[in-house]
Protein backbone atom coordinates (compact mmCIF):
# COMPACT_ATOMS: atom_id res chain seq x y z
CA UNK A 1 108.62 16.73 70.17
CA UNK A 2 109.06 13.82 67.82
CA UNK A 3 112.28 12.16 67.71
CA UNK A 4 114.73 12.91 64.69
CA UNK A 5 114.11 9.61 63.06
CA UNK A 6 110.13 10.70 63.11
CA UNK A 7 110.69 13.77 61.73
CA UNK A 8 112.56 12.50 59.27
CA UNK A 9 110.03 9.73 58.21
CA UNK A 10 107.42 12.41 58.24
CA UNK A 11 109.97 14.70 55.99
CA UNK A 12 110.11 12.21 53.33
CA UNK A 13 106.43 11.09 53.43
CA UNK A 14 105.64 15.18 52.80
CA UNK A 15 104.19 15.62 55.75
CA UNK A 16 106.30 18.15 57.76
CA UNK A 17 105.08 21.60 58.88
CA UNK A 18 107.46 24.26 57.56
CA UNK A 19 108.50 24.67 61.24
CA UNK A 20 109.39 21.38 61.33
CA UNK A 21 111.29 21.28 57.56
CA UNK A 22 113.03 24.24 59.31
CA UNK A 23 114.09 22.50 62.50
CA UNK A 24 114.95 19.33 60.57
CA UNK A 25 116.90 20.90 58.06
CA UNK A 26 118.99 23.59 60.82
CA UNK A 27 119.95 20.34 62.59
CA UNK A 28 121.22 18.35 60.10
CA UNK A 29 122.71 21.68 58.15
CA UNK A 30 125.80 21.03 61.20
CA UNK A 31 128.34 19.41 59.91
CA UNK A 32 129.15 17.29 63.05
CA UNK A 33 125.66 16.04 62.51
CA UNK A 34 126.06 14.33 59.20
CA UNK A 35 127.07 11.26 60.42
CA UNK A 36 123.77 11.30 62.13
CA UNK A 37 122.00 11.84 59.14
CA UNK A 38 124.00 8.52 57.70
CA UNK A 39 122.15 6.38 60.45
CA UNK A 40 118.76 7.89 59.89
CA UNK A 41 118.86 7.45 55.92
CA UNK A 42 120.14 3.92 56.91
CA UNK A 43 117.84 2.78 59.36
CA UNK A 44 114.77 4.48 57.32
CA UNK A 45 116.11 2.77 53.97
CA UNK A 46 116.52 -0.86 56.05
CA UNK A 47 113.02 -0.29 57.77
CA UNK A 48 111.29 0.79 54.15
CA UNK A 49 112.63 -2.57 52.27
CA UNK A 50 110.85 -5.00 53.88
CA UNK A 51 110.44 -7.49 50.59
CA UNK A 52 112.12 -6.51 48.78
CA UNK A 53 115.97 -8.37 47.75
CA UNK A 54 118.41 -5.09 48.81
CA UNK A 55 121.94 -6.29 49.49
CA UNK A 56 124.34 -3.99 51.79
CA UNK A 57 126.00 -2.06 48.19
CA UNK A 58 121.98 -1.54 46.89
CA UNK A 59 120.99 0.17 50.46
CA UNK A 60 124.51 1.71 50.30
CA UNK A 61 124.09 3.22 47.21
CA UNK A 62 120.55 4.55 48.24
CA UNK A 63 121.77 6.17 51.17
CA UNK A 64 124.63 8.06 48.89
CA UNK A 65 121.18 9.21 46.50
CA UNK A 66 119.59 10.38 49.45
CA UNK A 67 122.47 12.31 51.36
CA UNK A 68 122.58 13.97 48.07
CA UNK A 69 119.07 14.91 47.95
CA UNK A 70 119.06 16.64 51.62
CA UNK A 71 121.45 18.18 51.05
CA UNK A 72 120.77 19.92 48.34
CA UNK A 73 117.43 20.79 50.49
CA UNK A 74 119.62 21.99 53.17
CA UNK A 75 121.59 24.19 51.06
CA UNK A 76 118.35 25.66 49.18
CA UNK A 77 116.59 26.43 52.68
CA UNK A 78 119.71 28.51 53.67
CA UNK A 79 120.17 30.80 50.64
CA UNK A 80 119.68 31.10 46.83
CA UNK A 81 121.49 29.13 44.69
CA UNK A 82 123.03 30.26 41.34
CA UNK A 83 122.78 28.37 38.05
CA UNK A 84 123.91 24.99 38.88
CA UNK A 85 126.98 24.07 36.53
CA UNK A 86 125.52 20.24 36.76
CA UNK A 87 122.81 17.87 38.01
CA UNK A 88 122.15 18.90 41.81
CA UNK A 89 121.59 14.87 41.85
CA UNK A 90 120.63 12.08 39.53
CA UNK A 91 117.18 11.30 39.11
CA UNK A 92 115.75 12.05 42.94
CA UNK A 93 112.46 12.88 43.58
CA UNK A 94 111.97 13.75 47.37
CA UNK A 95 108.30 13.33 47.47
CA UNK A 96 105.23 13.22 44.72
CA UNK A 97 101.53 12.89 46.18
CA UNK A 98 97.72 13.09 45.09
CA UNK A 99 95.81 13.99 48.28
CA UNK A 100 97.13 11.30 50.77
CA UNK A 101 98.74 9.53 48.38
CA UNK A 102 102.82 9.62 48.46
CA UNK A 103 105.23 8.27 47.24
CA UNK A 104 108.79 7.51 47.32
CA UNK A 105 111.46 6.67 44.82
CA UNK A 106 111.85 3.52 43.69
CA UNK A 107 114.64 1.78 40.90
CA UNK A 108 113.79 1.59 37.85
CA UNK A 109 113.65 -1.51 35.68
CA UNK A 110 116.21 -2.98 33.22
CA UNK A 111 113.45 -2.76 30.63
CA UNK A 112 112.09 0.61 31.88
CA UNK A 113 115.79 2.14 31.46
CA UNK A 114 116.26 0.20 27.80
CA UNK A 115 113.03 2.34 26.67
CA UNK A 116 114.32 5.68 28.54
CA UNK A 117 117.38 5.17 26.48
CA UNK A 118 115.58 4.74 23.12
CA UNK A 119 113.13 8.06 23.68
CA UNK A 120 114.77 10.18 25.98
CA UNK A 121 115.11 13.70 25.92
CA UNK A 122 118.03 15.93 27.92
CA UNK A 123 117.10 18.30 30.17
CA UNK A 124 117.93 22.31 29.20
CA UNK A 125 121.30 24.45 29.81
CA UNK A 126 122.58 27.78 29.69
CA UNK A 127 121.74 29.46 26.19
CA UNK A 128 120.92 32.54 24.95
CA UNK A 129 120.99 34.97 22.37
CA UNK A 130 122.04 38.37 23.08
CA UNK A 131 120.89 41.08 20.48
CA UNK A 132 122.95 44.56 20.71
CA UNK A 133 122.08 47.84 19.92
CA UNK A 134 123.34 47.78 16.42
CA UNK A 135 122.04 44.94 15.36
CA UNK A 136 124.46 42.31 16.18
CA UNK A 137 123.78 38.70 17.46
CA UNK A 138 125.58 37.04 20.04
CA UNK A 139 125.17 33.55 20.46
CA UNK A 140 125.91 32.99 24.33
CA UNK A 141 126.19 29.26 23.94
CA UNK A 142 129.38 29.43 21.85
CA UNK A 143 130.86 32.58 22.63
CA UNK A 144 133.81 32.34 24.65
CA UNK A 145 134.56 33.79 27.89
CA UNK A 146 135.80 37.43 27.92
CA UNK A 147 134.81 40.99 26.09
CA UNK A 148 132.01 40.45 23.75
CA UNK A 149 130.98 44.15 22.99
CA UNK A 150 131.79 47.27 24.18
CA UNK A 151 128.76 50.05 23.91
CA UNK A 152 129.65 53.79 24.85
CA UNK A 153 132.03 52.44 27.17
CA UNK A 154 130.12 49.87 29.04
CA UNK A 155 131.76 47.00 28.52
CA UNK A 156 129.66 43.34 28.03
CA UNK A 157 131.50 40.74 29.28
CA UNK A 158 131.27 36.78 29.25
CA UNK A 159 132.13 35.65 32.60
CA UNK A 160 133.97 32.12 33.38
CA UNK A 161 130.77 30.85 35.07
CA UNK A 162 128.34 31.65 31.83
CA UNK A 163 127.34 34.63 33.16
CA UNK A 164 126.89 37.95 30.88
CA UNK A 165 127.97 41.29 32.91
CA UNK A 166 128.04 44.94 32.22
CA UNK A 167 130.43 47.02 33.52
CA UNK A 168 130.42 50.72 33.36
CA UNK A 169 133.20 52.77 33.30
CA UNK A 170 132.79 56.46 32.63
CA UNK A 171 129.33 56.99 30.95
CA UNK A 172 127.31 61.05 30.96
CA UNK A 173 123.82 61.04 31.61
CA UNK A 174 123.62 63.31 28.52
CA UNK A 175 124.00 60.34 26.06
CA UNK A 176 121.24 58.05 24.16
CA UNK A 177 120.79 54.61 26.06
CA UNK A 178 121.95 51.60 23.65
CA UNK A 179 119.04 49.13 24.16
CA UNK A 180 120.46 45.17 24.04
CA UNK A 181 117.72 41.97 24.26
CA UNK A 182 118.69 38.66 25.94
CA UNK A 183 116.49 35.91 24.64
CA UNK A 184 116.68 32.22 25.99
CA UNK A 185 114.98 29.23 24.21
CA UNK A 186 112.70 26.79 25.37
CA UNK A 187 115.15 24.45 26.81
CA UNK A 188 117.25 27.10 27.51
CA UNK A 189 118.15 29.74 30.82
CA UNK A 190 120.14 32.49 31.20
CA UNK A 191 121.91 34.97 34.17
CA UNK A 192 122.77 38.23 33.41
CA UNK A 193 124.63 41.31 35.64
CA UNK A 194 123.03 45.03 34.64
CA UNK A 195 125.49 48.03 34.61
CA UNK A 196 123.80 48.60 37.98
CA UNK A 197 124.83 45.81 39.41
CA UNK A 198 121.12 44.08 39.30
CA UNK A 199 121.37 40.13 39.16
CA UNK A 200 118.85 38.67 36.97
CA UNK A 201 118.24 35.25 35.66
CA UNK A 202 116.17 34.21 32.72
CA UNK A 203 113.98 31.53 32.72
CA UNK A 204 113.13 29.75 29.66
CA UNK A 205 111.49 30.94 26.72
CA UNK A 206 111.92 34.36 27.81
CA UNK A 207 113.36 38.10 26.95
CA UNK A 208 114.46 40.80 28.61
CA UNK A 209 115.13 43.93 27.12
CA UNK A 210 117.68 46.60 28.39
CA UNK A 211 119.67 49.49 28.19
CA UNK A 212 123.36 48.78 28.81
CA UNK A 213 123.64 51.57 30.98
CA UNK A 214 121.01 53.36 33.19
CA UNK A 215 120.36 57.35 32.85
CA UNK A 216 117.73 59.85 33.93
CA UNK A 217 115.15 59.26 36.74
CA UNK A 218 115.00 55.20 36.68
CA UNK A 219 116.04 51.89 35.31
CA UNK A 220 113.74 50.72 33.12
CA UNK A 221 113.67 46.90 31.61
CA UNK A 222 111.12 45.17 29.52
CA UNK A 223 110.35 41.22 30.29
CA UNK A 224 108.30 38.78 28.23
CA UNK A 225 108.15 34.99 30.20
CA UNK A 226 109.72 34.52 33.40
CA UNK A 227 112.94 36.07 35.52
CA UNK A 228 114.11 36.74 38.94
CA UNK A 229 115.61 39.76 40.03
CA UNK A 230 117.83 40.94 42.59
CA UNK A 231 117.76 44.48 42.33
CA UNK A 232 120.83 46.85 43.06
CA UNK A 233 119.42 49.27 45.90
CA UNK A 234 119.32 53.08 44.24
CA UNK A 235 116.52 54.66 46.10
CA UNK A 236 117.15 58.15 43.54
CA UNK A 237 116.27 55.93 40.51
CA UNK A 238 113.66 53.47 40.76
CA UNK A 239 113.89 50.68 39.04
CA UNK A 240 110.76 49.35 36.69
CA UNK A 241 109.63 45.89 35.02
CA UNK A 242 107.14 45.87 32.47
CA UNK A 243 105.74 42.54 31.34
CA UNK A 244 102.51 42.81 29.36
CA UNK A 245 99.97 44.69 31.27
CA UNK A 246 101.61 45.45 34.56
CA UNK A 247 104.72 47.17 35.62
CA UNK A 248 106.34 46.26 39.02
CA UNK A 249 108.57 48.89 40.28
CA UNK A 250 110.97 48.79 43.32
CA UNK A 251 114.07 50.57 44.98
CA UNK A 252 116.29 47.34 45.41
CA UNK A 253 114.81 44.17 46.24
CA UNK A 254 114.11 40.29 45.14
CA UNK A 255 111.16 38.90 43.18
CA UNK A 256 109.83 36.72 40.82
CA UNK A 257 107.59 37.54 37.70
CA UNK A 258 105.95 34.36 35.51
CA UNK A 259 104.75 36.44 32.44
CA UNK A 260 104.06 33.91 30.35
CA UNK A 261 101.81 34.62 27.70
CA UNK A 262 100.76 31.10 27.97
CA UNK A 263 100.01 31.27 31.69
CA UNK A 264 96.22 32.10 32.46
CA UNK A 265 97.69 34.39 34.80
CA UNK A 266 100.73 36.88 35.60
CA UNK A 267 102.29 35.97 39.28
CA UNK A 268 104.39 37.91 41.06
CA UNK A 269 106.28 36.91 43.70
CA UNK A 270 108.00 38.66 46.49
CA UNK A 271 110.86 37.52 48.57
CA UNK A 272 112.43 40.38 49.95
CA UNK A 273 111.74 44.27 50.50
CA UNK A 274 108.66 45.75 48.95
CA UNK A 275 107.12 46.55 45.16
CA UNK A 276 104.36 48.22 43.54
CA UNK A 277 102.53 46.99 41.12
CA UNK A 278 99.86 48.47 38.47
CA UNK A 279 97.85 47.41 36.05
CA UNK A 280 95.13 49.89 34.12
CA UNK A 281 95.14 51.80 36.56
CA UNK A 282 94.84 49.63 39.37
CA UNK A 283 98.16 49.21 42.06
CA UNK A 284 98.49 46.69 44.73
CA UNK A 285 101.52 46.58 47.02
CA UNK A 286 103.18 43.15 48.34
CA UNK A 287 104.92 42.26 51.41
CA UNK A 288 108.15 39.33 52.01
CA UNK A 289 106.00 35.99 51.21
CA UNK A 290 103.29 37.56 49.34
CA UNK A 291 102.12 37.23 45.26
CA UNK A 292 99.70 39.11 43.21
CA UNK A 293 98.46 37.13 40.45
CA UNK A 294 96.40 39.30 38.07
CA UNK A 295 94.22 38.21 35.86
CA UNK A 296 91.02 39.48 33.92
CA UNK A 297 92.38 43.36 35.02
CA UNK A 298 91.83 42.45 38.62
CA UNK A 299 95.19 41.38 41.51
CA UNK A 300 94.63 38.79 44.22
CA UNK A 301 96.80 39.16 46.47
CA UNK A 302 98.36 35.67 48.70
CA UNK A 303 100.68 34.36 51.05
CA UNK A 304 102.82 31.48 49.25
CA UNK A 305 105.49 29.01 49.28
CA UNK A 306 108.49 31.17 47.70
CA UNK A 307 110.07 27.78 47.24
CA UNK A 308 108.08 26.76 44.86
CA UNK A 309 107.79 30.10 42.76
CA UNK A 310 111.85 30.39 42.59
CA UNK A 311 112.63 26.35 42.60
CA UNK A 312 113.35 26.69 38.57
CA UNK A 313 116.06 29.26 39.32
CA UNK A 314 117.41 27.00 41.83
CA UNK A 315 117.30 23.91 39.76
CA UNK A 316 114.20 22.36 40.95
CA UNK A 317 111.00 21.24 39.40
CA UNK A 318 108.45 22.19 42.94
CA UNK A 319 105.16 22.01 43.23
CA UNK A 320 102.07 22.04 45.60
CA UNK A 321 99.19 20.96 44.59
CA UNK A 322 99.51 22.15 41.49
CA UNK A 323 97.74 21.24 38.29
CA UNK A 324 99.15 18.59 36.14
CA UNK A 325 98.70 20.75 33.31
CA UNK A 326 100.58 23.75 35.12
CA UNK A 327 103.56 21.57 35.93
CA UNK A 328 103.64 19.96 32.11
CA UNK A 329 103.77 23.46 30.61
CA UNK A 330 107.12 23.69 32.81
CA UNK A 331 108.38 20.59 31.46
CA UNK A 332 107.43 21.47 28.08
CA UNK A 333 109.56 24.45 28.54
CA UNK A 334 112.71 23.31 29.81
CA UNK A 335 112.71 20.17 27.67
CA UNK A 336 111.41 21.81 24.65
CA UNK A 337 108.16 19.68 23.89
CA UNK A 338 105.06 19.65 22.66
CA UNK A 339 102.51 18.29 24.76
CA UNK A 340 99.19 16.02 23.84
CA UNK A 341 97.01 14.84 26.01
CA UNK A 342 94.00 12.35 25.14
CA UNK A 343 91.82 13.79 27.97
CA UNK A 344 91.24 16.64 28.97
CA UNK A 345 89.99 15.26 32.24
CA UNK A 346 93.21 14.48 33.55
CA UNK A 347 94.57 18.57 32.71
CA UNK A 348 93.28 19.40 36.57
CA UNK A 349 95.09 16.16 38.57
CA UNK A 350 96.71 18.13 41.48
CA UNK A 351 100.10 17.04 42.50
CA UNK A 352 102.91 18.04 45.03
CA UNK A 353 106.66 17.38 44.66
CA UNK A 354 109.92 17.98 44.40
CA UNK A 355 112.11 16.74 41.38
CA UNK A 356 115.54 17.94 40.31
CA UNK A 357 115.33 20.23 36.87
CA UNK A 358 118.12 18.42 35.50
CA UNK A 359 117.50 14.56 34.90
CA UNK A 360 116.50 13.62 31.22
CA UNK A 361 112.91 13.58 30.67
CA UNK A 362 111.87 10.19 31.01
CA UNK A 363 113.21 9.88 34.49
CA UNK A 364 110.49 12.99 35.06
CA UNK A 365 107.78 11.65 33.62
CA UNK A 366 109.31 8.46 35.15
CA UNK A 367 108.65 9.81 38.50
CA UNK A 368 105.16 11.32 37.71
CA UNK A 369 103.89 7.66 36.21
CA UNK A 370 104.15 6.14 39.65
CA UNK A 371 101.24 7.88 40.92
CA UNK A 372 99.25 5.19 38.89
CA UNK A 373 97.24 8.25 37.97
CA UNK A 374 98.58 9.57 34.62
CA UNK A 375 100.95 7.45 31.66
CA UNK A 376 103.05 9.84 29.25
CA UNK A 377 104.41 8.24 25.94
CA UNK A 378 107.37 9.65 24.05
CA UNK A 379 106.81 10.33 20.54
CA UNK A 380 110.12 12.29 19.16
CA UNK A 381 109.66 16.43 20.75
CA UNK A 382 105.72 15.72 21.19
CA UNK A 383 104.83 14.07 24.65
CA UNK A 384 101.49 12.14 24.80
CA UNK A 385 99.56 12.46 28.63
CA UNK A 386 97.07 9.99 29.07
CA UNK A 387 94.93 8.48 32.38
């Protein structure tokens, strides 16, 4: 079995099995291991700098970014993480390859941080719009914490950590369901509570249309764009997503649905229990690691990395092999931008990585540029891709 120091090489260089992300992550997840992890980071960080003029506070300071960085692996391999309230870490990019190509992070220049400064764009936040049954507009950014609404006694509540929750009190099934819409912006995310008790959180760009309290045979919502639910367990009311032309229903479980309309597919992705799915007629059924992507009225059904389907919720831009044009329609989302490119060539670069969802945009594209494969300009919202 390679040594800890191997693995750990091989972790950064992308090259671990997921057994062996597993093993490397359980070990150093013990807290009476950390200092361990120090000397690794330090002895990798000394070995890797070989030319290059690192004093003891630059190699310092690089272990600190680093720690920082596994950790925040270690704590997304050991459960789901809610809305970060800030940066997991400042501009860290675990690993970013083409084929067997990888690279690691390097500083940037004084004159490559003077331009980021003149042309840079912040990454998104919490914001939303909530619309409620009568009409009335909420804006979530500004509204303070505390009772927004009340609907047929089911109060809507703004919670201390930007959440919005509904809580039911006494409600008849006899009553006529008061519909309310939660809409982010590009740029924008959201995490909302249902009067079940269902956890959901809104991607950008997206909607997500509900009643604020459930009645009759099953809980019905309506999604446009991109959210992840954890559904409250009710096996006498099913509950039901519709997103354009499919409808996933389950009894209490946790997926993902990218709905985009921009997408040249619908995904959904399964992390735990079971769902149905149908589409015109046709219904497919996914298992824990599974997602159906549908497209041209037909499912195809794989095994996947879950990581990568959920990293936005957890912060994270991830990615396997995935399209450059794929992973710029992310980044046009979250950052709000338009995006150009001058060939069309370049659209279907694959690329793997991992970068956090929160640094401003030029340390992205930053990040993506040192492949040597692609160059991105800045021109105000509009972001120019080039080879």
């Amino acid at each position: 079995m390679p040594s800890q120091q191997e693995l750990f090489k091989r972790f950064i260089a992308g090259k671990c099995t997921p057994a062996e992300i597993r093993l490397l992550l359980a070990q150093f997840s013990e807290a009476e291991n950390e200092l361990v992890l120090k000397q690794i980071i330090l002895k990798y960080l000394e070995d890797t700098a070989t030319g290059e003029a690192f004093d003891s506070i630059d190699l310092d300071h690089k272990k600190d970014e680093l720690l920082k960085l596994i950790k925040a692996q270690i704590k997304k391999h050991q459960k789901p993480v809610l809305w970060p309230r800030i940066a997991i870490a400042a501009s860290i990019l675990l690993f970013l390859s083409i084929g067997t190509y990888t690279l690691f992070m390097r500083p940037f220049t004084v004159q490559q941080a003077a331009q980021n400064q003149l042309n840079d764009i912040q990454a998104g936040g919490n914001k939303a719009l909530l619309t409620l049954a009568n009409g009335q507009k909420v804006v979530l950014t500004d509204a303070r914490n505390g009772l927004l609404s009340n609907q047929n006694d089911v109060s809507i509540i703004k919670t201390a950590d930007g959440r919005v929750m509904y809580k039911k009190d006494t409600v008849t099934d006899n009553r006529v369901a008061a519909y309310n819409t939660i809409t982010t912006p590009r740029g924008g995310q959201y995490q909302l509570t249902l009067a079940d008790g269902t956890k959901v959180w809104l991607n950008s760009g997206s909607s997500l249309k509900y009643p604020a309290y459930f009645t009759g045979r099953e809980r019905s919502v309506e999604l446009t764009g991109e959210a992840y639910f954890e559904v409250a367990h009710n096996r006498a009311m099913p509950f039901r997503v519709a997103s354009g032309v499919q409808t996933v229903q389950v009894l209490g479980t946790h997926f993902n649905i990218n709905a985009y309309t921009d997408e040249p597919a619908l995904k959904t992705t399964l992390l735990e229990g079971s769902v149905s799915i149908t589409s015109n007629h046709r219904q497919t059924l996914l298992k824990p690691g599974q997602q159906a992507t549908l497209a041209h009225q037909k499912f195809i059904v794989n095994e996947t990395d879950i990581d990568d389907a959920v990293a936005w919720k957890n912060g994270m831009f991830q990615f396997s092999d995935e399209s450059l044009e794929s992973i710029m329609r992310k980044i046009a989302r979250w950052y709000d931008v338009d995006i150009e490119y001058t060939n069309d060539a370049i659209k279907s670069l694959p690329l793997t990585g991992v970068i956090t969802h929160y640094s401003n945009i030029t340390k992205v594209l930053g990040m993506l540029k040192r492949t040597k494969q692609v160059d991105f300009k800045i021109d105000g919202r509009k972001i120019i891709v080039s080879k």
